[in-house]
Each structure stands twice: as C-alpha cells, then as structure tokens.
N, C-alpha and C. Protein backbone atom coordinates (compact mmCIF):
# COMPACT_ATOMS: atom_id res chain seq x y z
N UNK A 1 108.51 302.65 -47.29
CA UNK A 1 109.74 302.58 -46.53
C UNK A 1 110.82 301.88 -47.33
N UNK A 2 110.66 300.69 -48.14
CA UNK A 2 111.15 300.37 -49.09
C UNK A 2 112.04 300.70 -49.81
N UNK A 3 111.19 301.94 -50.59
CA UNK A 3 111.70 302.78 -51.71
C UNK A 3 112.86 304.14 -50.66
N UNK A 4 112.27 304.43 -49.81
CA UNK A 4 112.88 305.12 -49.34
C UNK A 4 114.55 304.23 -49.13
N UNK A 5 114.71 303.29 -47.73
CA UNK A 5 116.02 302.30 -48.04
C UNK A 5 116.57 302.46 -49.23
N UNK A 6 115.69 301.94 -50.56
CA UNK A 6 116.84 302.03 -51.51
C UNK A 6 117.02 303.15 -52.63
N UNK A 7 116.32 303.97 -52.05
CA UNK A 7 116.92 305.65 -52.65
C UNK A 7 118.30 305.83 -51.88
N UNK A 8 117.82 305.63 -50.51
CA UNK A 8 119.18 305.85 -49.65
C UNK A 8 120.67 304.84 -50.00
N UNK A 9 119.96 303.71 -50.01
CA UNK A 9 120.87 302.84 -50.49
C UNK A 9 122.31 303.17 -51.98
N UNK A 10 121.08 303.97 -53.01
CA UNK A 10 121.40 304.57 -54.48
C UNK A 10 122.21 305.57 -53.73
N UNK A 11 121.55 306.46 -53.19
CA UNK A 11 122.47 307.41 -52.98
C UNK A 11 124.38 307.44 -52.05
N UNK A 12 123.90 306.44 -51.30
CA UNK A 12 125.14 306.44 -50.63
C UNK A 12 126.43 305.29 -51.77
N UNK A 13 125.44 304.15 -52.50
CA UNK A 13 126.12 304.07 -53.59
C UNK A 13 127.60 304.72 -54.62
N UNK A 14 126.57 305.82 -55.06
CA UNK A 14 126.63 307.10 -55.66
C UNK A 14 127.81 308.01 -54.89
N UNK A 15 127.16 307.84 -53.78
CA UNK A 15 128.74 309.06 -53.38
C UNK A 15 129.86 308.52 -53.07
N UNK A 16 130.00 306.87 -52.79
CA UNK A 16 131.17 306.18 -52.51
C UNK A 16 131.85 306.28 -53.55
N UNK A 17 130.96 305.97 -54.58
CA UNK A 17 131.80 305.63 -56.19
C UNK A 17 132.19 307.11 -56.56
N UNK A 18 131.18 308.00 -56.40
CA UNK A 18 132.41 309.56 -56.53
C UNK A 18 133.52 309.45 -55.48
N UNK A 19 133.57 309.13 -54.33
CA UNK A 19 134.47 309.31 -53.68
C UNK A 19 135.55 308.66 -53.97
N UNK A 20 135.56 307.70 -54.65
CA UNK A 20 136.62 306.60 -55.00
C UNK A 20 137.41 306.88 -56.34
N UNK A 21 136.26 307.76 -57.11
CA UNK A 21 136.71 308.40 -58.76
C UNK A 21 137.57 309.34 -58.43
N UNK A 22 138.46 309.38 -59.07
CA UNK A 22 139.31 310.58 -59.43
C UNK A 22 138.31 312.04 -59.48
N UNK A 23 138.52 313.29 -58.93
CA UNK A 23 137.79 313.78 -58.66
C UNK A 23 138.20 315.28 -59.46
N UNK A 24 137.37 316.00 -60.68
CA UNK A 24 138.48 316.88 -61.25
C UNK A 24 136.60 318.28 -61.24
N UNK A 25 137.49 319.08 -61.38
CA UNK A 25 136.36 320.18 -61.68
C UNK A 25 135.99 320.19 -62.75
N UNK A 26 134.41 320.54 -62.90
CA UNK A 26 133.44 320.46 -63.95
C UNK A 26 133.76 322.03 -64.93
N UNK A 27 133.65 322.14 -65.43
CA UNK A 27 133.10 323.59 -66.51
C UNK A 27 132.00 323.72 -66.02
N UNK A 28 131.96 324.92 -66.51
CA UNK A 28 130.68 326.27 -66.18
C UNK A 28 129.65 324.81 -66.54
N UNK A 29 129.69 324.90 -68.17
CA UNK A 29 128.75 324.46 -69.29
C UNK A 29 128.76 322.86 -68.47
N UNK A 30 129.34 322.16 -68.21
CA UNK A 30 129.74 320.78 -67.72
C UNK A 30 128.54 320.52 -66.55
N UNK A 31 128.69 322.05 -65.58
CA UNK A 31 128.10 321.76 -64.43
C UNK A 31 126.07 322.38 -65.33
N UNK A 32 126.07 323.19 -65.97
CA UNK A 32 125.12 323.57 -65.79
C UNK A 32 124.41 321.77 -66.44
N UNK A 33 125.08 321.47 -67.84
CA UNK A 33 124.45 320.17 -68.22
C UNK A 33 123.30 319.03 -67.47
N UNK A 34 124.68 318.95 -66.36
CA UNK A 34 124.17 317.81 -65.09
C UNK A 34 123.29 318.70 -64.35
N UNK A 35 123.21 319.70 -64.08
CA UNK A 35 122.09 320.36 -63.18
C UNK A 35 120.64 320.04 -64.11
N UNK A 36 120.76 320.81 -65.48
CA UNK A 36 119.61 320.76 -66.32
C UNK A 36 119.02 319.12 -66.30
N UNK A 37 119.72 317.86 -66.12
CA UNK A 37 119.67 317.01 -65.74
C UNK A 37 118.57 316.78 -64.68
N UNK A 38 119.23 317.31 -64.19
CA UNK A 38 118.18 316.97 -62.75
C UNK A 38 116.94 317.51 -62.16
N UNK A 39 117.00 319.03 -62.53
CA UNK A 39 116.09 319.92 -62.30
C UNK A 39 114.65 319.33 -63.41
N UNK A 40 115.27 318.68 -64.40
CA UNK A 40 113.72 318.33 -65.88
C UNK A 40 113.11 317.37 -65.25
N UNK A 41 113.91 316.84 -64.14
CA UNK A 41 113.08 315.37 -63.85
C UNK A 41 111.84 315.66 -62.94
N UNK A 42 110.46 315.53 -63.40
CA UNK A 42 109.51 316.17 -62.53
C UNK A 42 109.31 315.57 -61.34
N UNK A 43 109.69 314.97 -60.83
CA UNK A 43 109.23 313.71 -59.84
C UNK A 43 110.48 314.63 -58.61
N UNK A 44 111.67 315.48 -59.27
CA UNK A 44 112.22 316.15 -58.30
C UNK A 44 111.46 317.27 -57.36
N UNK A 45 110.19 317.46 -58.31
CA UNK A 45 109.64 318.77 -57.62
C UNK A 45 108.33 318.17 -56.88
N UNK A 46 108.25 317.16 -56.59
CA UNK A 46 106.84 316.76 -56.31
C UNK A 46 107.02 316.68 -54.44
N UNK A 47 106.65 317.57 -53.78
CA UNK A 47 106.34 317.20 -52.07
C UNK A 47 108.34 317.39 -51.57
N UNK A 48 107.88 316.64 -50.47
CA UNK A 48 109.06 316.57 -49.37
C UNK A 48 109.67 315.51 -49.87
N UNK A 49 109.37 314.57 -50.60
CA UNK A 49 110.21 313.09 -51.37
C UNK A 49 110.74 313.92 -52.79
N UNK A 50 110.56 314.74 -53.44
CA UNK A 50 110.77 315.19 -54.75
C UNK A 50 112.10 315.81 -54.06
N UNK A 51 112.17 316.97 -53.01
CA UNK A 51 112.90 318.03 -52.36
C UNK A 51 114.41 317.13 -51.64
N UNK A 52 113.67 315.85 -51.20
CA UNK A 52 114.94 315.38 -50.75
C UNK A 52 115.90 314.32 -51.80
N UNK A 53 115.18 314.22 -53.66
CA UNK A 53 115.64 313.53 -54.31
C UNK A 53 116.27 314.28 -55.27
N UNK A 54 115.79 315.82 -55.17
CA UNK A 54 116.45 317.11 -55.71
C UNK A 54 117.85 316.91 -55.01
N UNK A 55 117.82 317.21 -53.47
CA UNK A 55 118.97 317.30 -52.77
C UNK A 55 119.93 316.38 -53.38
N UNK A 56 119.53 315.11 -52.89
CA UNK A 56 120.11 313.57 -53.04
C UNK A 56 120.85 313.57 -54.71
N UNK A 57 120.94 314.48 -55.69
CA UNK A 57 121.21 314.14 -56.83
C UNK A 57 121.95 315.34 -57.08
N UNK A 58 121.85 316.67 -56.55
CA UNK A 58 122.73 317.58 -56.80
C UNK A 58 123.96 317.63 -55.85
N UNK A 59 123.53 316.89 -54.80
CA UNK A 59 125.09 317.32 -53.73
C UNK A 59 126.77 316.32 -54.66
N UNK A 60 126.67 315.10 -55.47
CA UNK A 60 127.69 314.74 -55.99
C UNK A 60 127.98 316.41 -57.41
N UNK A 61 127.04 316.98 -57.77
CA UNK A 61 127.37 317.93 -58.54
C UNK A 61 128.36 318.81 -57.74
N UNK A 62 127.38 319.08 -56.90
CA UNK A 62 127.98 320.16 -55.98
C UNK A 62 129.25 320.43 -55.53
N UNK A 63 129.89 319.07 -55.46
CA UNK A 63 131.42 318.70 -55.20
C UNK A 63 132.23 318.90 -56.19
N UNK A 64 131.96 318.63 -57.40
CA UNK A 64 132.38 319.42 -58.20
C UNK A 64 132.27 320.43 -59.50
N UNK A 65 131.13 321.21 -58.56
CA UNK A 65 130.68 321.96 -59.84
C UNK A 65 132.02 323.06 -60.25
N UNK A 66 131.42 324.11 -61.04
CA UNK A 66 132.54 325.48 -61.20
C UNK A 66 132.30 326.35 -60.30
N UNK A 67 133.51 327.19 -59.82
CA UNK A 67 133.65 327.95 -59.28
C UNK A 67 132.46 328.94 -59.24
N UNK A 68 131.78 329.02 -60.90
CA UNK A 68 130.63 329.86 -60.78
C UNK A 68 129.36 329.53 -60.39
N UNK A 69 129.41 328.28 -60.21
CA UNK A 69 127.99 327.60 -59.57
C UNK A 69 127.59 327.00 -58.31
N UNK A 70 129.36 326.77 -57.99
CA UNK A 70 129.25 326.18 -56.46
C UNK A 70 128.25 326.67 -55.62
N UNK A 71 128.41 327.98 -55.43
CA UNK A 71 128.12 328.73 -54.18
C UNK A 71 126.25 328.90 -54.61
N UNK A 72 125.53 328.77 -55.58
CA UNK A 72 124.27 328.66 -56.04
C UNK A 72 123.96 327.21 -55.78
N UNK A 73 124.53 326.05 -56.07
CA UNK A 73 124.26 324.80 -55.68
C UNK A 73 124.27 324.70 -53.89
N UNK A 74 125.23 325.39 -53.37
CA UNK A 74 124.92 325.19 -51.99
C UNK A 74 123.99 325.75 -51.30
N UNK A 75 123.53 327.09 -52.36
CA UNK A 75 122.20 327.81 -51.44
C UNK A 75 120.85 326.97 -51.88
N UNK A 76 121.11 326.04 -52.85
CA UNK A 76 120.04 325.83 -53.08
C UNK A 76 119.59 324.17 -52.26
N UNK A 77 121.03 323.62 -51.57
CA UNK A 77 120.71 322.44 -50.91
C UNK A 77 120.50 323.29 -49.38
N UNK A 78 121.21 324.26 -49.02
CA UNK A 78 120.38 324.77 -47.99
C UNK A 78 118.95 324.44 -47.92
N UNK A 79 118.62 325.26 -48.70
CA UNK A 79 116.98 325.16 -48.91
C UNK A 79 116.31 323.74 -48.49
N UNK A 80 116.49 323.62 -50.02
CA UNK A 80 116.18 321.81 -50.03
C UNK A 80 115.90 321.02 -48.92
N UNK A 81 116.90 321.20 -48.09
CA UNK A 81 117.21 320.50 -46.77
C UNK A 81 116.27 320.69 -46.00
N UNK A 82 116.47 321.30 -45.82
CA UNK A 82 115.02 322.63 -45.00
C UNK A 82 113.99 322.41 -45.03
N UNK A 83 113.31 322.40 -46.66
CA UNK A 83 112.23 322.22 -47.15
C UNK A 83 111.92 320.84 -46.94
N UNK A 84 112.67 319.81 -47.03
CA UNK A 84 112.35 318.28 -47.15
C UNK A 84 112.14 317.82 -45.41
N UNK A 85 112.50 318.64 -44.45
CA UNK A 85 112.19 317.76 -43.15
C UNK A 85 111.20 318.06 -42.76
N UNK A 86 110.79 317.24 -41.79
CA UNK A 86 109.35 316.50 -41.21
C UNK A 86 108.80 318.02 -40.95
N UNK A 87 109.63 318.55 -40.08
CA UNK A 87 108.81 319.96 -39.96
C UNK A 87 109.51 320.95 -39.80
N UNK A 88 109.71 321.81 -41.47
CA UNK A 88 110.76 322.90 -41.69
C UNK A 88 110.46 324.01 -40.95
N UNK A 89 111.38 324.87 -40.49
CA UNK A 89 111.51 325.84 -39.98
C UNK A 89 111.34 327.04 -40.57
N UNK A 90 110.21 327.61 -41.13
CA UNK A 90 109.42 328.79 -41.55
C UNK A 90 110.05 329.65 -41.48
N UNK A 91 110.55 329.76 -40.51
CA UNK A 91 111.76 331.18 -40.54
C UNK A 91 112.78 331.16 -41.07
N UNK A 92 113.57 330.14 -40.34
CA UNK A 92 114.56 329.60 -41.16
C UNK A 92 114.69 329.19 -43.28
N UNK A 93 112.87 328.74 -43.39
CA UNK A 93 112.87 329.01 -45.00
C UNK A 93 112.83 329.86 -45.60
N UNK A 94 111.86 331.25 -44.95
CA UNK A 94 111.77 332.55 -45.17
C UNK A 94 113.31 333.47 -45.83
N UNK A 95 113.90 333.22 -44.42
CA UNK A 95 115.56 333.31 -44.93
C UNK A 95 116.50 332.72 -45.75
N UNK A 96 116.14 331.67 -46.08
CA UNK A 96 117.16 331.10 -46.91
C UNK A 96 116.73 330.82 -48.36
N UNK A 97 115.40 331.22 -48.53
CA UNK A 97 114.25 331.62 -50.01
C UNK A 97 114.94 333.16 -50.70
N UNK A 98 115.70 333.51 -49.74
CA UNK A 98 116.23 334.69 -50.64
C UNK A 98 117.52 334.01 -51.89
N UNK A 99 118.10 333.52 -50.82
CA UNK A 99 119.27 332.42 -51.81
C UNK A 99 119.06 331.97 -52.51
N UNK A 100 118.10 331.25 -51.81
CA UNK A 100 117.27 329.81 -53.07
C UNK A 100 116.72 330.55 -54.63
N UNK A 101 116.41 331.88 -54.28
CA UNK A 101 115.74 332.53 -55.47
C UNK A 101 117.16 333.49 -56.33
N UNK A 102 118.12 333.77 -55.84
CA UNK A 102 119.37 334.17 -56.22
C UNK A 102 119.73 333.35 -56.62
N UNK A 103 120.24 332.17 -56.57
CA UNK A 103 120.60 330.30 -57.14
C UNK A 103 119.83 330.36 -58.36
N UNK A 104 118.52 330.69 -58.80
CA UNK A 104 118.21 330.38 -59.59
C UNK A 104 118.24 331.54 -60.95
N UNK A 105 118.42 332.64 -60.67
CA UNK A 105 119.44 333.67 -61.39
C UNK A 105 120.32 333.33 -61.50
N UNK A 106 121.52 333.17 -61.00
CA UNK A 106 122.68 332.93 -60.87
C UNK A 106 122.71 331.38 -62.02
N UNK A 107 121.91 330.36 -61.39
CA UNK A 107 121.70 329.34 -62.87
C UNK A 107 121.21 330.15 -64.41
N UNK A 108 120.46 330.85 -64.62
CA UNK A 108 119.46 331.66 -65.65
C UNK A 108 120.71 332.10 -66.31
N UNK A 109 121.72 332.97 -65.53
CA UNK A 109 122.75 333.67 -66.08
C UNK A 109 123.90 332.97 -66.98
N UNK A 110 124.04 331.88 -66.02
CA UNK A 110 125.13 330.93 -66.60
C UNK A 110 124.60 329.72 -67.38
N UNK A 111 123.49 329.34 -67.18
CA UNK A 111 123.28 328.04 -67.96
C UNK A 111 122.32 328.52 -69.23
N UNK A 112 121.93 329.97 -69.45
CA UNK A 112 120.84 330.05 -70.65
C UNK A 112 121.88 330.02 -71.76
C-alpha cells in the first residue's frame, strides 16, 4: 500500500510540474523517444501494477505527443485503464484490443 501512495504521490508530482512547465509539442521522433522509454522498462508489463505504471508514465507524453501519435497513445491508455482495474470489463477489452493492437502499428510505423 506504501508503494502504491507513493507511485501515486510520483505521479501526481509529475503532472503538476508538467502542468506548471511551459507546455510545447513534441516531434514525431521526440514523442516516439519518450515512449521507447517507457515501453523497455519491464516492470511496465508485469500484471495490473505494470498496466497502471504503463498508464501512469505515458499520459504526461500523451499531452504532448505529435499529432501522429496522439490518437495511438490514447487508444492505448484506453486499454491500459481497462486492463489495470480490479475487474476489467471483457467486453469492453475485447473492443478496445482492436485499438490497442492498431497503436502498436501505428508506433512500428513511426518510431522504426
């Protein structure tokens, strides 16, 4: 419970101090960088704590990624979201696994 508090703690940190920064749009290459960032860290993919530390680290991207990635970063915190609560909605993941798997083309295309 701990760690959890001060993930939350980091994170809300984190978005004050973006919120307070001058706030400018990333490049294609800018945004894919910080994604590749986040996605290597294995501890993002591990369970419902990995899914909500995936989330927790791409949504300041997300704000300002590029025009060409926005809309792939948001299908993919859809997901995320989804995936990380107590008890996701199967249907609701079913449907939104089409995105989530388009997001990651859509990264392949622009960040290889």
């Amino acid at each position: 419970m701990k760690k959890l508090a001060t993930a939350l703690l980091a994170a809300g940190l984190l978005a004050s101090a973006t919120a307070c920064s001058e706030s400018h749009q990333l490049s294609t290459a800018e945004t894919c960088e910080r994604i590749q960032s986040v996605v290597s860290n294995p501890a993002n993919n591990a369970g419902k704590t990995g899914m909500n530390r995936l989330a927790n680290q791409i949504r300041p991207i997300h704000a300002v990624a590029s025009d060409d990635l926005k809309p792939a970063l948001a299908s993919i915190l859809e997901y995320t979201d989804e995936q990380a609560k107590e008890s996701p909605d199967e249907a609701k993941l079913a449907e939104l696994q089409a995105g989530y798997q388009q997001a990651g083309n859509t990264y392949s295309q622009f960040c290889s």
